[in-house]
Protein backbone atom coordinates (compact mmCIF):
# COMPACT_ATOMS: atom_id res chain seq x y z
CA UNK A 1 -31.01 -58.85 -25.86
CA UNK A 2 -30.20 -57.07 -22.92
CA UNK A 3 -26.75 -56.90 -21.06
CA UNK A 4 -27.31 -54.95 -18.07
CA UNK A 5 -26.44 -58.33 -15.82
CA UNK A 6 -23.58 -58.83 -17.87
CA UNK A 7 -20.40 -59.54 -15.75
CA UNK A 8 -17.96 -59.68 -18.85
CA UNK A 9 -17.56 -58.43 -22.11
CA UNK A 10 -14.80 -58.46 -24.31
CA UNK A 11 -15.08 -57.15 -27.48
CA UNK A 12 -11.68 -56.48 -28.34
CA UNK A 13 -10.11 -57.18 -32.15
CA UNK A 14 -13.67 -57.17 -33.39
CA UNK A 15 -12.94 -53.48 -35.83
CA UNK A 16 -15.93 -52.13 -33.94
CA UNK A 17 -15.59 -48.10 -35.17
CA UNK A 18 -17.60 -45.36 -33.43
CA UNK A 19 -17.61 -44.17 -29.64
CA UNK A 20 -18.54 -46.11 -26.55
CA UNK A 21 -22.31 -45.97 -25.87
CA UNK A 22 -23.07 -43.51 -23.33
CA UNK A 23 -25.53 -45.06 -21.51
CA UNK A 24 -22.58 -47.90 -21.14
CA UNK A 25 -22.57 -47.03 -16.96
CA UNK A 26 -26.18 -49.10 -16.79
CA UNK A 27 -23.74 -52.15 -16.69
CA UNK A 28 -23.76 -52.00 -13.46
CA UNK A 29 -23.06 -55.44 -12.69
CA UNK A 30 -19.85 -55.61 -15.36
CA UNK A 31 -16.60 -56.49 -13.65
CA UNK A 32 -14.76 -56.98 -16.83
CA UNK A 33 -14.62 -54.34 -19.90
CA UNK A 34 -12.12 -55.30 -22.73
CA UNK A 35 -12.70 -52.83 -25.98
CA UNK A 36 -9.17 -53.29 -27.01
CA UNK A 37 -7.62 -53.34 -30.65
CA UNK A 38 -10.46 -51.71 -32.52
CA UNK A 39 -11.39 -48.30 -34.33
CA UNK A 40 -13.38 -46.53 -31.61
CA UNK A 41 -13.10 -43.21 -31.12
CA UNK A 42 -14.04 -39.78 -28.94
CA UNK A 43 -14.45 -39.10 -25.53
CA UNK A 44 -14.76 -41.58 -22.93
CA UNK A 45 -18.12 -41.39 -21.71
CA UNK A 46 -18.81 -39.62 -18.09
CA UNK A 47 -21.50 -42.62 -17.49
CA UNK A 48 -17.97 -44.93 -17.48
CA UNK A 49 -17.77 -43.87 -14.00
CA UNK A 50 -20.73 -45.67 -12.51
CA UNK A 51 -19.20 -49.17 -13.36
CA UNK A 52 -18.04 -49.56 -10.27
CA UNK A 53 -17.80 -53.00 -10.08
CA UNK A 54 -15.42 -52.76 -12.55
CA UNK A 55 -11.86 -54.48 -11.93
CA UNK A 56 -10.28 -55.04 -14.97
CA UNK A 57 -10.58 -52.92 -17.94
CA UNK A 58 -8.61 -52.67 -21.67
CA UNK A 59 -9.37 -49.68 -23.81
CA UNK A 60 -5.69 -49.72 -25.44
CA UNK A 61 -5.39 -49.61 -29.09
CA UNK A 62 -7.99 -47.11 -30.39
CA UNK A 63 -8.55 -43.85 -31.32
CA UNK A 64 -10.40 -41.95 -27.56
CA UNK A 65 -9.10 -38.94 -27.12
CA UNK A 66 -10.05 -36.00 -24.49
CA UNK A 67 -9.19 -36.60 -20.49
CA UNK A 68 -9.57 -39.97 -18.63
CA UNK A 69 -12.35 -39.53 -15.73
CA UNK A 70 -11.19 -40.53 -11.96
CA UNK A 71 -13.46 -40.92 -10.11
CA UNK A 72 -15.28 -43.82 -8.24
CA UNK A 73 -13.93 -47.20 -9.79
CA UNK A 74 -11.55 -45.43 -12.37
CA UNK A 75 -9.49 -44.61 -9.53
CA UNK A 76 -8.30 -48.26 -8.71
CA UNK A 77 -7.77 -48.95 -12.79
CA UNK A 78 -4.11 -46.86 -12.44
CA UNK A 79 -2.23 -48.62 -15.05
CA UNK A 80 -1.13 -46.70 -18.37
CA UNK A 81 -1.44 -50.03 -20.70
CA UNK A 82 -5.30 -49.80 -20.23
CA UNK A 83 -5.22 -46.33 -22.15
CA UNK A 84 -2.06 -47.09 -24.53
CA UNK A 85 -2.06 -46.43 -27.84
CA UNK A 86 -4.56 -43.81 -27.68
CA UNK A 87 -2.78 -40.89 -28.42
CA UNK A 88 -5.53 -38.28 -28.19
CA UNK A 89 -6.05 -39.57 -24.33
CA UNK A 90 -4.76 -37.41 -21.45
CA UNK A 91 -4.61 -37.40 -17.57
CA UNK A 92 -4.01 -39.34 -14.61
CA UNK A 93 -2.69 -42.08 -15.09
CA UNK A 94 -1.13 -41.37 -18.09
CA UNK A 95 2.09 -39.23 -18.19
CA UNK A 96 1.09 -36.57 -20.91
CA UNK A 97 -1.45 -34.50 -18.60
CA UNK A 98 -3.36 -31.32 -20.27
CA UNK A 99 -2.63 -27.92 -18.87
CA UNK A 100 -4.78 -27.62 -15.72
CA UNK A 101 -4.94 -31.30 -14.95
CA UNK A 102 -3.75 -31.82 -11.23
CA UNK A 103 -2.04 -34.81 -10.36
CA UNK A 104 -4.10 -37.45 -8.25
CA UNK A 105 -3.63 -40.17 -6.16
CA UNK A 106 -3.09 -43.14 -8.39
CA UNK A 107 -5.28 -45.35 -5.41
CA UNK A 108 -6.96 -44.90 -2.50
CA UNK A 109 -4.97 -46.02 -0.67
CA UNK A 110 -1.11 -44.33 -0.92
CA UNK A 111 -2.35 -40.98 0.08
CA UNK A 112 -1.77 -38.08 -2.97
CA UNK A 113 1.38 -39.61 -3.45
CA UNK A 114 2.65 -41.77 -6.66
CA UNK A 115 4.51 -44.57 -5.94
CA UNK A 116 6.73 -44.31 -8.68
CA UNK A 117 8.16 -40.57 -10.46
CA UNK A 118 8.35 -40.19 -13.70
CA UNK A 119 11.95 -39.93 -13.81
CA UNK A 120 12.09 -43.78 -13.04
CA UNK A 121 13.33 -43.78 -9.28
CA UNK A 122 11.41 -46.98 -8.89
CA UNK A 123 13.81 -48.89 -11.61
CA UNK A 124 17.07 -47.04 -10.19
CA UNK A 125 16.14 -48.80 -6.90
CA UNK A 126 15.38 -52.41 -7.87
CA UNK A 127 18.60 -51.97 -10.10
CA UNK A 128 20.16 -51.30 -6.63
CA UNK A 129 18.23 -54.31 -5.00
CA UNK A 130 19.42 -56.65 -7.72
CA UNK A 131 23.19 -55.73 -7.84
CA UNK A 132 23.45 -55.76 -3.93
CA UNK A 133 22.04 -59.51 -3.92
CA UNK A 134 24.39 -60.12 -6.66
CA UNK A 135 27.31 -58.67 -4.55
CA UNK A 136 26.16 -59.96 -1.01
CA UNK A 137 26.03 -63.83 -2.85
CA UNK A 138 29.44 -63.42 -4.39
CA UNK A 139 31.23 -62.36 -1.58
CA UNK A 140 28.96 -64.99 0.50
CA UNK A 141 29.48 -67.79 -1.38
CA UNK A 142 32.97 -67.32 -2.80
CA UNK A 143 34.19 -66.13 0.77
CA UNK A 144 33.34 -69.18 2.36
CA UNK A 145 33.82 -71.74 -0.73
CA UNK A 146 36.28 -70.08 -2.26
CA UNK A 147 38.56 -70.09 0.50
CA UNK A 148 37.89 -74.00 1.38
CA UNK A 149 38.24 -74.50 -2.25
CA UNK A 150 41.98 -72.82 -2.32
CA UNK A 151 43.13 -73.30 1.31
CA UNK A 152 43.58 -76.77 2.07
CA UNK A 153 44.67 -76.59 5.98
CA UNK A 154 41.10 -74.60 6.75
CA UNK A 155 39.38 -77.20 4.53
CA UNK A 156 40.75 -80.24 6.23
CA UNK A 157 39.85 -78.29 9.79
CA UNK A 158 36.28 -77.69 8.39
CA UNK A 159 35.66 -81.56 7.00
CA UNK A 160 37.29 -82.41 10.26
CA UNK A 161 34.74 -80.09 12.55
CA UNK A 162 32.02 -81.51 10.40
CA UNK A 163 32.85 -85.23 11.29
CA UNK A 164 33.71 -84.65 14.98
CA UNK A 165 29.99 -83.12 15.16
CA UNK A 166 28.54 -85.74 13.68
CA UNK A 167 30.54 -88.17 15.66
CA UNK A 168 29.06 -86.78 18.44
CA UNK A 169 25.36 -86.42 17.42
CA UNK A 170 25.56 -89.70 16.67
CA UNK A 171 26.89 -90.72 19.81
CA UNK A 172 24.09 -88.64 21.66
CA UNK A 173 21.41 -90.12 19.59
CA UNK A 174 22.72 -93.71 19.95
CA UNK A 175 22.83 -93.12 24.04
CA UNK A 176 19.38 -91.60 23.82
CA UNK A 177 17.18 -94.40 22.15
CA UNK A 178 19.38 -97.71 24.62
């Protein structure tokens, strides 16, 4: 049986044990890869590189070790959970990198530079984001509300605004369809 026009293959939780075939880059065709949760081992083969159709990939849970290839497709597939749990693995776009290992762009497309550091600036700032919503809807909400809640004399003039508009829309409206 031959696979080479294979699109998927998942063959994770299956205790396969070994290494990855290296003449696995003649899938040329595969878009999905999913060798999670099983006992393989070694390098990641070189030939890895040619699946560049490739747009979703799992190799987490095993035992690879050496440095992650990125190059052609590889490049794109910049999330850490694909390689996690491998703790021989090292490189881009993992945070453990070997001595000599320069950092890359994690995509094509943000230019040598990482979108997030590895100090977690990204987190401090949607931490930010979130408590500045939180603080722009109290003081929104509770300005307005709370004060017609607690201030009678502006509520009455506000229900009393409200009606005199709607008086008057009405008024408009009735004038426009006689």
């Amino acid at each position: 049986m031959s696979l080479v026009r294979s699109w998927t293959l998942n063959l994770s939780t299956n205790h396969l044990t070994g290494r990855i075939p290296i003449d696995i880059g003649n899938l040329e065709w595969l878009e999905t890869l999913d060798l999670s949760s099983n006992n393989l081992s070694r390098l990641l083969p070189p030939s890895m590189t040619a699946l560049t159709m490739l747009n979703y990939l799992n190799l987490s849970y095993n035992v690879f070790s050496g440095k992650i290839t990125m190059a052609n497709q590889f490049l794109t597939l910049n999330d850490p959970s694909i390689y996690e749990g491998n703790v021989g693995l090292r490189g881009i776009p993992l945070l453990e990198l070997w001595l000599g290992d320069e950092k890359q762009p994690q995509s094509p497309h943000d230019g040598g530079g990482n979108s997030e550091s590895e100090d977690g600036d990204n987190d401090l700032e949607y931490l930010k984001l979130i408590l500045s919503i939180g603080v722009g809807f109290f003081a929104g909400f509770w300005g307005v509300c709370g004060t017609l809640i607690l201030k009678k004399s502006w509520r009455e003039a506000y229900y009393g605004c409200i009606d005199r508009m709607k008086n008057k829309l009405t008024a408009l409206v009735t004038c426009r369809t006689d």
